[in-house]
C-alpha atoms as a PDB file:
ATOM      1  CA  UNK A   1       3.890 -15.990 -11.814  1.00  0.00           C
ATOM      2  CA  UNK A   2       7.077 -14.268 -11.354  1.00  0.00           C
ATOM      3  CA  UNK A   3       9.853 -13.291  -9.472  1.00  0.00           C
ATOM      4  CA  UNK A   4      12.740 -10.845 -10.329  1.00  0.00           C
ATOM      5  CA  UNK A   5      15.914  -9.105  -8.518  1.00  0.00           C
ATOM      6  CA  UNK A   6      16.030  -4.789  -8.350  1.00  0.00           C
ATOM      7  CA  UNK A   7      18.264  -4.282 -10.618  1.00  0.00           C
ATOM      8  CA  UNK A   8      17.063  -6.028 -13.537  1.00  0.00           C
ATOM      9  CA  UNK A   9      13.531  -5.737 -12.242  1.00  0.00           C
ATOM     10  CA  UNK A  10      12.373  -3.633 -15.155  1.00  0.00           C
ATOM     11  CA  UNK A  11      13.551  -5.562 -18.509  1.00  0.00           C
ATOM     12  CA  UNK A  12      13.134  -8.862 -16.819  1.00  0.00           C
ATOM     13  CA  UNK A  13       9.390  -7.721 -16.329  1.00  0.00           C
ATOM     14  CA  UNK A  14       9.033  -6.791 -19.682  1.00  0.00           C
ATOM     15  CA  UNK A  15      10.679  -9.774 -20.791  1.00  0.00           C
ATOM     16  CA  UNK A  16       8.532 -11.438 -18.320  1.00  0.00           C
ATOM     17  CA  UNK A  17       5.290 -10.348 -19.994  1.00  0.00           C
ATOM     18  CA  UNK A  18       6.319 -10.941 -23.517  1.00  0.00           C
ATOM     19  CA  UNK A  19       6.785 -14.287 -22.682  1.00  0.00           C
ATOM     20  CA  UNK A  20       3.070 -14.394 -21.324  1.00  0.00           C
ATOM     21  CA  UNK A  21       3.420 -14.132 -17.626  1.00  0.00           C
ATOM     22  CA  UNK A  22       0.489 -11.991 -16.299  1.00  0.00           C
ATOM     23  CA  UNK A  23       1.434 -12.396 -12.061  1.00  0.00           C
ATOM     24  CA  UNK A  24       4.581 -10.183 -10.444  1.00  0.00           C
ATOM     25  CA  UNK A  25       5.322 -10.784  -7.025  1.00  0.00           C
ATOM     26  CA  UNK A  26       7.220  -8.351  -5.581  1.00  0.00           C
ATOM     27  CA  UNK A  27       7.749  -6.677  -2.140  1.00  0.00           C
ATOM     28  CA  UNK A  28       8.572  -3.997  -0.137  1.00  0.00           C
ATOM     29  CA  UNK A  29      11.440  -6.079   0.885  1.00  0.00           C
ATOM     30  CA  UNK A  30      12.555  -6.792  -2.164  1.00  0.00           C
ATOM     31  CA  UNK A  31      13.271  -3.357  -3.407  1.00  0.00           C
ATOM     32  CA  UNK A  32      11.619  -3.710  -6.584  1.00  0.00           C
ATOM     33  CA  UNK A  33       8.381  -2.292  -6.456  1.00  0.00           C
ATOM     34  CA  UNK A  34       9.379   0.574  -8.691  1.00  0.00           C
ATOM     35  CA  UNK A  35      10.481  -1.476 -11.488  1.00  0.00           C
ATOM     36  CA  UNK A  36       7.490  -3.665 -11.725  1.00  0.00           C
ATOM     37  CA  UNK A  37       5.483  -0.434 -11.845  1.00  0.00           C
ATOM     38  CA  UNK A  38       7.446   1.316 -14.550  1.00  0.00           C
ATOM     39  CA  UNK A  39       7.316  -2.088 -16.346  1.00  0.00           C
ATOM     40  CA  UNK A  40       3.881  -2.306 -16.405  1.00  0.00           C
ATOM     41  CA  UNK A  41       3.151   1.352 -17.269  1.00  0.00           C
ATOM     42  CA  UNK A  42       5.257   0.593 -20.534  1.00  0.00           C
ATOM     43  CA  UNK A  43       3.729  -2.624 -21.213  1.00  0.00           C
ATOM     44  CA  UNK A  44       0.578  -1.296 -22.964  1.00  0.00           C
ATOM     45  CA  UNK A  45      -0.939  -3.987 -20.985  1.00  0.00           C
ATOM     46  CA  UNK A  46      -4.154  -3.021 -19.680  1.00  0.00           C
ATOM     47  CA  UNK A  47      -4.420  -2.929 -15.940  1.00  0.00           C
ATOM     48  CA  UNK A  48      -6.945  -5.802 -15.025  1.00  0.00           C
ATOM     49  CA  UNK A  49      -4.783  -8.373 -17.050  1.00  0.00           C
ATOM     50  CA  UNK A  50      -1.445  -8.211 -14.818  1.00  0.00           C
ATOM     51  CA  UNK A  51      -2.275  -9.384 -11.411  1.00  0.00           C
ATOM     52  CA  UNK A  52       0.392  -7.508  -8.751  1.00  0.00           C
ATOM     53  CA  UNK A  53       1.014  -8.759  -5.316  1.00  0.00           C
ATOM     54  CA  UNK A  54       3.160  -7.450  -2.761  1.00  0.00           C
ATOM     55  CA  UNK A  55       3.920  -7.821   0.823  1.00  0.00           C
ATOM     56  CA  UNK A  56       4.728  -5.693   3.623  1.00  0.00           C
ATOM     57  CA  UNK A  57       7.935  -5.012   5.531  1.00  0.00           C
ATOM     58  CA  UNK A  58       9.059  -6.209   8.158  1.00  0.00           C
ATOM     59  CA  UNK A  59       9.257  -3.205   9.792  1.00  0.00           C
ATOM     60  CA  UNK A  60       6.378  -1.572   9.725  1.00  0.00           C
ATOM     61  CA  UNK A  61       3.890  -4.107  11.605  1.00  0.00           C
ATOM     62  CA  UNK A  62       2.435  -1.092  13.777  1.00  0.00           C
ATOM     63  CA  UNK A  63      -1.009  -0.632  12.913  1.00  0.00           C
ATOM     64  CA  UNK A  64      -0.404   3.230  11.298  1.00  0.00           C
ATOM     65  CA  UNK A  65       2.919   2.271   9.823  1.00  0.00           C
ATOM     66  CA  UNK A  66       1.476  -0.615   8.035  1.00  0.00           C
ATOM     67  CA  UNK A  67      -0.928   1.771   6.465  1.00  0.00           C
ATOM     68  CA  UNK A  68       1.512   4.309   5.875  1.00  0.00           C
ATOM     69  CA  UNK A  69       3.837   2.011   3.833  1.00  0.00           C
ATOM     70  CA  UNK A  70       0.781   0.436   1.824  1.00  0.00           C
ATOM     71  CA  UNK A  71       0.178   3.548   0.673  1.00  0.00           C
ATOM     72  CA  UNK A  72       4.240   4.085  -0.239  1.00  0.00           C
ATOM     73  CA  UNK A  73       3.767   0.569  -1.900  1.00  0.00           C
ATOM     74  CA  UNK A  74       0.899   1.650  -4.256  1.00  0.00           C
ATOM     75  CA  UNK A  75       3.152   5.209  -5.025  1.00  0.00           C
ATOM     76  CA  UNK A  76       6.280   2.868  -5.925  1.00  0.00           C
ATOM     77  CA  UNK A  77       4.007   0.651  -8.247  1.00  0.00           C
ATOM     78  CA  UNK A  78       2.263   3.951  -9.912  1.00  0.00           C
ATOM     79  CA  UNK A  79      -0.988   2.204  -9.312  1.00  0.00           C
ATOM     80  CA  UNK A  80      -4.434   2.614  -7.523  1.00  0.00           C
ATOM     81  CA  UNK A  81      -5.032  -0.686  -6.016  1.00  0.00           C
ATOM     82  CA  UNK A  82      -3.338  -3.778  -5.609  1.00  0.00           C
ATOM     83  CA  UNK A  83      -4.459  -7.323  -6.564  1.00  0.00           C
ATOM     84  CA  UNK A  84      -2.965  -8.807  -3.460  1.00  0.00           C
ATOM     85  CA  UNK A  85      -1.095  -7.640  -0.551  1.00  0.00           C
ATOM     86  CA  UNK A  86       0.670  -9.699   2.609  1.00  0.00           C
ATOM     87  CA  UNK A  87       1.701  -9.909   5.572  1.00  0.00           C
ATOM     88  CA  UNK A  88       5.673 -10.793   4.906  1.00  0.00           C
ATOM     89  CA  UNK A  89       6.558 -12.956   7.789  1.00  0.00           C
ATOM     90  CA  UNK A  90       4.260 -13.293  11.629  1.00  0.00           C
ATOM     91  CA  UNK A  91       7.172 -12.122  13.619  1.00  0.00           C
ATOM     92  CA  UNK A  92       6.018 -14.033  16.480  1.00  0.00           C
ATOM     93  CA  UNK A  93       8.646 -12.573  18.931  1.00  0.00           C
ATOM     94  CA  UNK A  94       8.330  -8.747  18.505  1.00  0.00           C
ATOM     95  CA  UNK A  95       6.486  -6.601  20.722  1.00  0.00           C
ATOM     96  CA  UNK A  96       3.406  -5.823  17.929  1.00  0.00           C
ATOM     97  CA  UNK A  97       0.833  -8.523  17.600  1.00  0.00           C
ATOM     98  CA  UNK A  98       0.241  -9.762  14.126  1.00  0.00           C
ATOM     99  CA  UNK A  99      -3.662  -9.643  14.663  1.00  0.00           C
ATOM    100  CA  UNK A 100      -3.216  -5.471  15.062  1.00  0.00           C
ATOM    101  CA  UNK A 101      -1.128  -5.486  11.220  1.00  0.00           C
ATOM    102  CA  UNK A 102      -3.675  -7.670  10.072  1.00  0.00           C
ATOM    103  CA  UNK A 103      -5.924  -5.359  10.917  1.00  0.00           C
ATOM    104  CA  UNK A 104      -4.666  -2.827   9.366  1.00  0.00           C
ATOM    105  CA  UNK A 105      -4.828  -4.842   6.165  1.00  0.00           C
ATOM    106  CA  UNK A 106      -8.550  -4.695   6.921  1.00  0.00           C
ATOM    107  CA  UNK A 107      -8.797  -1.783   6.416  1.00  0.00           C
ATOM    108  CA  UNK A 108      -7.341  -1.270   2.793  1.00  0.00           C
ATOM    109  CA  UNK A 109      -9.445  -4.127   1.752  1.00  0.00           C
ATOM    110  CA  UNK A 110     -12.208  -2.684   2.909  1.00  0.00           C
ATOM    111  CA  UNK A 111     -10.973   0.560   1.230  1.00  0.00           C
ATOM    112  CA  UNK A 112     -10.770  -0.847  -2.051  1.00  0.00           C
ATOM    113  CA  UNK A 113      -6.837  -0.487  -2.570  1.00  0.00           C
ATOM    114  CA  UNK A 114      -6.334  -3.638  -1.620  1.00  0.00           C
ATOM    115  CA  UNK A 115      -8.522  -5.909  -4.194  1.00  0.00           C
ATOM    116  CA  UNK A 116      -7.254  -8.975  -1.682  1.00  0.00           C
ATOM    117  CA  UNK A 117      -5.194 -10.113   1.275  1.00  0.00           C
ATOM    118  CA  UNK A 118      -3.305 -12.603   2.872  1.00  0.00           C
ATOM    119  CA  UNK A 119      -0.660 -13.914   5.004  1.00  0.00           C
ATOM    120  CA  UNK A 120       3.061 -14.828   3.790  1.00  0.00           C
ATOM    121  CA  UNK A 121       5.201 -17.512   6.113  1.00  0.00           C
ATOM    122  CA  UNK A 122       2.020 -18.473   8.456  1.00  0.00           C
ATOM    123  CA  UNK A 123       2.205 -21.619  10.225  1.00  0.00           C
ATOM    124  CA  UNK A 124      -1.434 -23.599  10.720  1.00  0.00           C
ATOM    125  CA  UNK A 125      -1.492 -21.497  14.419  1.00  0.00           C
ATOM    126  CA  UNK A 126      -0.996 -18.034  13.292  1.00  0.00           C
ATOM    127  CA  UNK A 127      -3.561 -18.724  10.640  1.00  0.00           C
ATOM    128  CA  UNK A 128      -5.750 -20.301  13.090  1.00  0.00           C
ATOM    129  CA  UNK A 129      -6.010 -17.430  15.150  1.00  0.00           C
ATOM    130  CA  UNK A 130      -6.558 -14.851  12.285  1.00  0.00           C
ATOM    131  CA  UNK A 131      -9.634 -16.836  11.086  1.00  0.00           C
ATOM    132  CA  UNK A 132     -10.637 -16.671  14.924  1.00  0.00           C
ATOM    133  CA  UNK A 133      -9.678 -13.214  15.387  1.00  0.00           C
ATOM    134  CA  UNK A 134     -10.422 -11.045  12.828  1.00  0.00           C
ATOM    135  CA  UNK A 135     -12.773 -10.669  10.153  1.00  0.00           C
ATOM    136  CA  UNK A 136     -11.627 -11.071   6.792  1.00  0.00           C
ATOM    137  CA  UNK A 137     -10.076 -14.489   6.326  1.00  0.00           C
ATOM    138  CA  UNK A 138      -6.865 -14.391   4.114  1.00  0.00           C
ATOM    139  CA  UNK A 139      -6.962 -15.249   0.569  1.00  0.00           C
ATOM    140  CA  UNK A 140      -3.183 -16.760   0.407  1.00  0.00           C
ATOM    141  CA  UNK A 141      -0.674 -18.254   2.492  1.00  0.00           C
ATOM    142  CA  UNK A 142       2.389 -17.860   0.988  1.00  0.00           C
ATOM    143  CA  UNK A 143       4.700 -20.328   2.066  1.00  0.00           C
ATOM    144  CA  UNK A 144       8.076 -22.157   1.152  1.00  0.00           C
ATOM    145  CA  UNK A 145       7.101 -25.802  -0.823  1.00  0.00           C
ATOM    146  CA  UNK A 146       9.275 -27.972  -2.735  1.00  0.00           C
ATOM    147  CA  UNK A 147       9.629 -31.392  -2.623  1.00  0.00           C
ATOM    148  CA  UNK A 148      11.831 -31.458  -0.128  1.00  0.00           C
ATOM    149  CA  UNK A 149       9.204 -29.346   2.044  1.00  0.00           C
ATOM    150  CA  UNK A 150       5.957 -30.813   0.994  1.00  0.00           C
ATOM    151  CA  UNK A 151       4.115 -28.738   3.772  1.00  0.00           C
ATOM    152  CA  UNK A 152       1.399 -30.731   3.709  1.00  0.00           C
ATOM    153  CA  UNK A 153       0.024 -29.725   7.220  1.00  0.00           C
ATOM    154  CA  UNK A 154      -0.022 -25.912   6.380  1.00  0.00           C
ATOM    155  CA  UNK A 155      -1.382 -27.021   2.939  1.00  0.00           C
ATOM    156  CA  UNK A 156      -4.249 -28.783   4.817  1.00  0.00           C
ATOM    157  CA  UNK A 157      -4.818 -25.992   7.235  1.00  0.00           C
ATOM    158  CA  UNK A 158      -5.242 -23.631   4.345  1.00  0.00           C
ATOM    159  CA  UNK A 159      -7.646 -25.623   2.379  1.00  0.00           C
ATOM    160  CA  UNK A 160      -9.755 -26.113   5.721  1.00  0.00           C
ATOM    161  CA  UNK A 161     -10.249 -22.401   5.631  1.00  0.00           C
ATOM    162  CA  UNK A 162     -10.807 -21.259   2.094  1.00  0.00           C
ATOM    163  CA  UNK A 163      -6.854 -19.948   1.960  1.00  0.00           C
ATOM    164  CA  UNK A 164      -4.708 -20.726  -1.313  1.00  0.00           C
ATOM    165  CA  UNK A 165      -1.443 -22.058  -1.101  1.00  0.00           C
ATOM    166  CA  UNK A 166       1.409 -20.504  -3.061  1.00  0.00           C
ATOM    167  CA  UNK A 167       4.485 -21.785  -2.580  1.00  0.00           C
ATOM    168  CA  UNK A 168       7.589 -19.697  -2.996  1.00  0.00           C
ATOM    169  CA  UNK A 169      11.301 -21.568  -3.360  1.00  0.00           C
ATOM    170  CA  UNK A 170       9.330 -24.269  -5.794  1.00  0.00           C
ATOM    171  CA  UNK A 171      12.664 -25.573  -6.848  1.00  0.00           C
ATOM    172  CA  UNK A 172      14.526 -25.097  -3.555  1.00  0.00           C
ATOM    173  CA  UNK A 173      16.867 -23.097  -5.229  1.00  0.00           C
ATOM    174  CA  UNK A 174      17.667 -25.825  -7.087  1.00  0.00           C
ATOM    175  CA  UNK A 175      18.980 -28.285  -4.797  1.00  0.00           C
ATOM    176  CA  UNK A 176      15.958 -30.326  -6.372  1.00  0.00           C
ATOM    177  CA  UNK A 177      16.790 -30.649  -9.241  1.00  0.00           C
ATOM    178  CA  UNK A 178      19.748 -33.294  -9.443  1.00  0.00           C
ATOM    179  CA  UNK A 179      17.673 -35.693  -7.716  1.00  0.00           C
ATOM    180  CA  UNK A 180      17.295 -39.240  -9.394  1.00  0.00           C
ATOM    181  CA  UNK A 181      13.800 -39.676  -9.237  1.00  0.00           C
ATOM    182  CA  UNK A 182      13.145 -36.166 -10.714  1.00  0.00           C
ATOM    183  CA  UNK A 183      15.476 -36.712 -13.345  1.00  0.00           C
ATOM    184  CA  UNK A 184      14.448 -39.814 -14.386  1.00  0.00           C
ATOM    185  CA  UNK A 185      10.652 -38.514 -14.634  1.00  0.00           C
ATOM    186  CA  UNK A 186      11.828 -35.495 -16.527  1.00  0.00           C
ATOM    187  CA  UNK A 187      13.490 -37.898 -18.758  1.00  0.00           C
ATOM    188  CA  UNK A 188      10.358 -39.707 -19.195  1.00  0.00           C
ATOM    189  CA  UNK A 189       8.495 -36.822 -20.178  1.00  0.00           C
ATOM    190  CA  UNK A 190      10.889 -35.423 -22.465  1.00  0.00           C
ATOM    191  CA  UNK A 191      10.976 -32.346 -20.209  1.00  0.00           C
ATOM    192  CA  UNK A 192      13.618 -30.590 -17.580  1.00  0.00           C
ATOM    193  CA  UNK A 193      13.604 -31.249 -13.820  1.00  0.00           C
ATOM    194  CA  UNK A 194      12.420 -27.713 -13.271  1.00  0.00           C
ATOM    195  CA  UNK A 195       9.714 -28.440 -15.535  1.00  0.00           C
ATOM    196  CA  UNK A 196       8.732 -31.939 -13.661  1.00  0.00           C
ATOM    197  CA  UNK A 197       8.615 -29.845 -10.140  1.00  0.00           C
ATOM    198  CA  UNK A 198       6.534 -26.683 -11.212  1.00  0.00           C
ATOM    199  CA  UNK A 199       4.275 -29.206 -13.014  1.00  0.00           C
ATOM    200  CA  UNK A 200       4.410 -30.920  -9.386  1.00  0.00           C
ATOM    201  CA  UNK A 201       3.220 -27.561  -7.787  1.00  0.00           C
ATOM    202  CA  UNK A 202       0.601 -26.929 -10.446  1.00  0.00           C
ATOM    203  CA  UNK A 203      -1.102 -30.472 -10.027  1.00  0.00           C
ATOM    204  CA  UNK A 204      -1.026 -30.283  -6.394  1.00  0.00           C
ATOM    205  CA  UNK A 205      -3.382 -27.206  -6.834  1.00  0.00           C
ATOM    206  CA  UNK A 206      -0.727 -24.931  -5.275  1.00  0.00           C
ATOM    207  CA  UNK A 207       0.105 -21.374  -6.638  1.00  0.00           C
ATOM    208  CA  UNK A 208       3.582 -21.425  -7.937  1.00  0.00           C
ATOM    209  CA  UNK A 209       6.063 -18.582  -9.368  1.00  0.00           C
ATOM    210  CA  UNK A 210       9.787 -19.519 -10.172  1.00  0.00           C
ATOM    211  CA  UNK A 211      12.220 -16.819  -9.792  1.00  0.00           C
ATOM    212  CA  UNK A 212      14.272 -15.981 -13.100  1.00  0.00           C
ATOM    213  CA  UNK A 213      15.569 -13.002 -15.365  1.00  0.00           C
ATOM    214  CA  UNK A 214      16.838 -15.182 -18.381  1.00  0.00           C
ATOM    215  CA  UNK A 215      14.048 -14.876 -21.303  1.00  0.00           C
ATOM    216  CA  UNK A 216      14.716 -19.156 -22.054  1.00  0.00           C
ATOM    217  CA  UNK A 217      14.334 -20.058 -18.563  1.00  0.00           C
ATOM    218  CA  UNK A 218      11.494 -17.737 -18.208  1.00  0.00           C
ATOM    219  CA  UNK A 219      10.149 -19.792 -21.321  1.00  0.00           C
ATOM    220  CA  UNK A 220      11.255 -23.122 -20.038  1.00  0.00           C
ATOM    221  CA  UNK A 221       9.053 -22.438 -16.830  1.00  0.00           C
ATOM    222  CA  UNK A 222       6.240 -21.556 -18.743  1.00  0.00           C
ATOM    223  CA  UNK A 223       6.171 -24.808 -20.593  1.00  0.00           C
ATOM    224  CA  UNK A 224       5.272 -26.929 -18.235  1.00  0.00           C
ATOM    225  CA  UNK A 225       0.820 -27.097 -19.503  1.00  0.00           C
ATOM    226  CA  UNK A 226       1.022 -30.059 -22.168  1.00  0.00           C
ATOM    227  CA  UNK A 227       2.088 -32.644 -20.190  1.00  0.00           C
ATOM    228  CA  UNK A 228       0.386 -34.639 -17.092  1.00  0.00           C
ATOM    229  CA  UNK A 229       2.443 -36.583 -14.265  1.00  0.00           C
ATOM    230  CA  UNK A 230       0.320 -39.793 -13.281  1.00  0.00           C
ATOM    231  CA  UNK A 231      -0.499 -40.485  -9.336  1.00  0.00           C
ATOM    232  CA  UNK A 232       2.596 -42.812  -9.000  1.00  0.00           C
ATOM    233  CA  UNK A 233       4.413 -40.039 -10.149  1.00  0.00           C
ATOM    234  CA  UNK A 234       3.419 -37.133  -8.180  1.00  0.00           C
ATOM    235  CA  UNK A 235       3.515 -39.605  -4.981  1.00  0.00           C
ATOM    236  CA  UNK A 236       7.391 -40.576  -5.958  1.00  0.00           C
ATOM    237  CA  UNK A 237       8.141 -36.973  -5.714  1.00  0.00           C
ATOM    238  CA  UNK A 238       6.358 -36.080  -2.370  1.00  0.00           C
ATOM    239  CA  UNK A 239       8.387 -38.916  -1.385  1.00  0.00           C
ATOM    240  CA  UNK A 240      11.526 -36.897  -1.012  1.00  0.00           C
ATOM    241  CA  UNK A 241       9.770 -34.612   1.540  1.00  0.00           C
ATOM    242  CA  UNK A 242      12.634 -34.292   4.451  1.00  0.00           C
ATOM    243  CA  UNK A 243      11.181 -31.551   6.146  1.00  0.00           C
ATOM    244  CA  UNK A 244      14.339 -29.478   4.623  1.00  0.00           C
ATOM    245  CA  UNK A 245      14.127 -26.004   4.295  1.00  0.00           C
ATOM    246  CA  UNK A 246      15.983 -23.482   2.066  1.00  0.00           C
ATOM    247  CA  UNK A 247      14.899 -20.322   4.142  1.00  0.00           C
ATOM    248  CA  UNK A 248      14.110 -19.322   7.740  1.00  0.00           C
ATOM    249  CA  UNK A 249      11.342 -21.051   9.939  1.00  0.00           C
ATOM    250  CA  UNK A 250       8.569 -18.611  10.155  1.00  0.00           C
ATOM    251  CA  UNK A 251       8.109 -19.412  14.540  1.00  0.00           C
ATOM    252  CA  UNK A 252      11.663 -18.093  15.343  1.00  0.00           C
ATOM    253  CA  UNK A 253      11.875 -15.760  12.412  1.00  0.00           C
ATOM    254  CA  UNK A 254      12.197 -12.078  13.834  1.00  0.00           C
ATOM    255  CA  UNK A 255      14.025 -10.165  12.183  1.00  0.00           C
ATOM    256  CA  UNK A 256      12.794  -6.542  11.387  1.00  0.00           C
ATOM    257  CA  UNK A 257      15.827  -4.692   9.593  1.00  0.00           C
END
């Protein structure tokens, strides 16, 4: 569960799966798609074990020109199919309905080139109306969760309809991480307050993938399976929900760049 920057995309990969990390998520907004491709074509890694997911641009919500830039994905990535592909962000304000991109999302899972998909950003009433609308219900909503951000109404909503929650920004970009009560559990633990959190995600049953390029952080955030945080514990750090986000909120987010 990984997530890496364009110009180091294809060493930290590599670095990435050394370490043991088996899910890239990249996207067309990112830039990186090429480098996680020519990663994995050097890996020697066979093609069922690394599980790919990438999301469409914002631009490109138009029914033909969502298909037309899946296909550029798969060409950047040097791949047949992809394990999982999303909708970016609902883009409630511009003129192209996110029920007619879904749609076209459809339509590569029914393909085959698309082995999944789901939604990125989706607040409980854009998913709502995609499970009412449509016909293939999405398999994630990826969303921003931290402890600050506990989301536990889009959480909820999700779990109602069969959707996983993955939560991107698990550490908030950090700003969670000097926080007492994390600290002191890390301390408790023996472990790091990055290691606390993700193992926060992870026991919460939500999807998590830190973003790093540094091989001993990439380790560090790997290490977080032989330890357990006990009910108090996990309930001290939902706590500190605040409603605080690190990165736009997904019902006035338009922008199409």
């Amino acid at each position: 569960m990984f997530q890496i920057e364009p110009d180091e995309t294809k060493a930290a990969t590599l670095t990435a799966f050394e370490v043991g990390y088996r899910h890239i998520d990249t996207a067309q907004m990112y830039g990186n798609e090429k480098g996680v491709g020519e990663a994995l074509a050097e890996s020697g890694l066979a093609r069922d074990d690394v599980f790919i997911t990438s999301k469409l641009n914002n631009s490109f919500h138009a029914h033909d020109d969502a298909l037309a830039a899946f296909d550029e994905s798969l060409e950047r990535l040097g791949i047949e199919s992809i394990d999982l592909f999303l909708i970016h962000w609902p883009l409630p304000g511009i003129e192209v309905d996110f029920v007619e991109t879904w749609n076209a999302l459809e339509e590569v899972y029914a393909s085959g080139r698309a082995r999944s998909i789901g939604v990125s950003n989706f607040q409980p009433h854009h998913l709502r109306r995609l499970v009412q609308e449509t016909n293939v219900v999405p398999a994630v909503n990826q969303v921003e969760v931290h402890p600050f951000l506990i989301q536990d109404e889009v959480r909820a909503v999700n779990a109602e309809h069969g959707v996983a929650t993955e939560a991107w920004s698990p550490l908030a970009q950090g700003l969670v991480l000097d926080h007492p009560v994390i600290a002191g559990i890390a301390a408790e633990h023996g472990k790091t307050p990055a290691q606390v959190v993700l193992r926060w995600h992870v026991q919460r049953g939500d999807i998590v993938f830190p973003k790093s390029v540094t091989r001993s952080r990439l380790e560090e955030n790997f290490d977080i399976f032989d330890f357990e945080l006990d009910g108090s514990e996990l309930g001290f750090i939902s706590a500190l929900d605040k409603g605080e986000r690190t990165g736009p909120d997904p019902d006035e987010f338009n922008w199409v760049g």
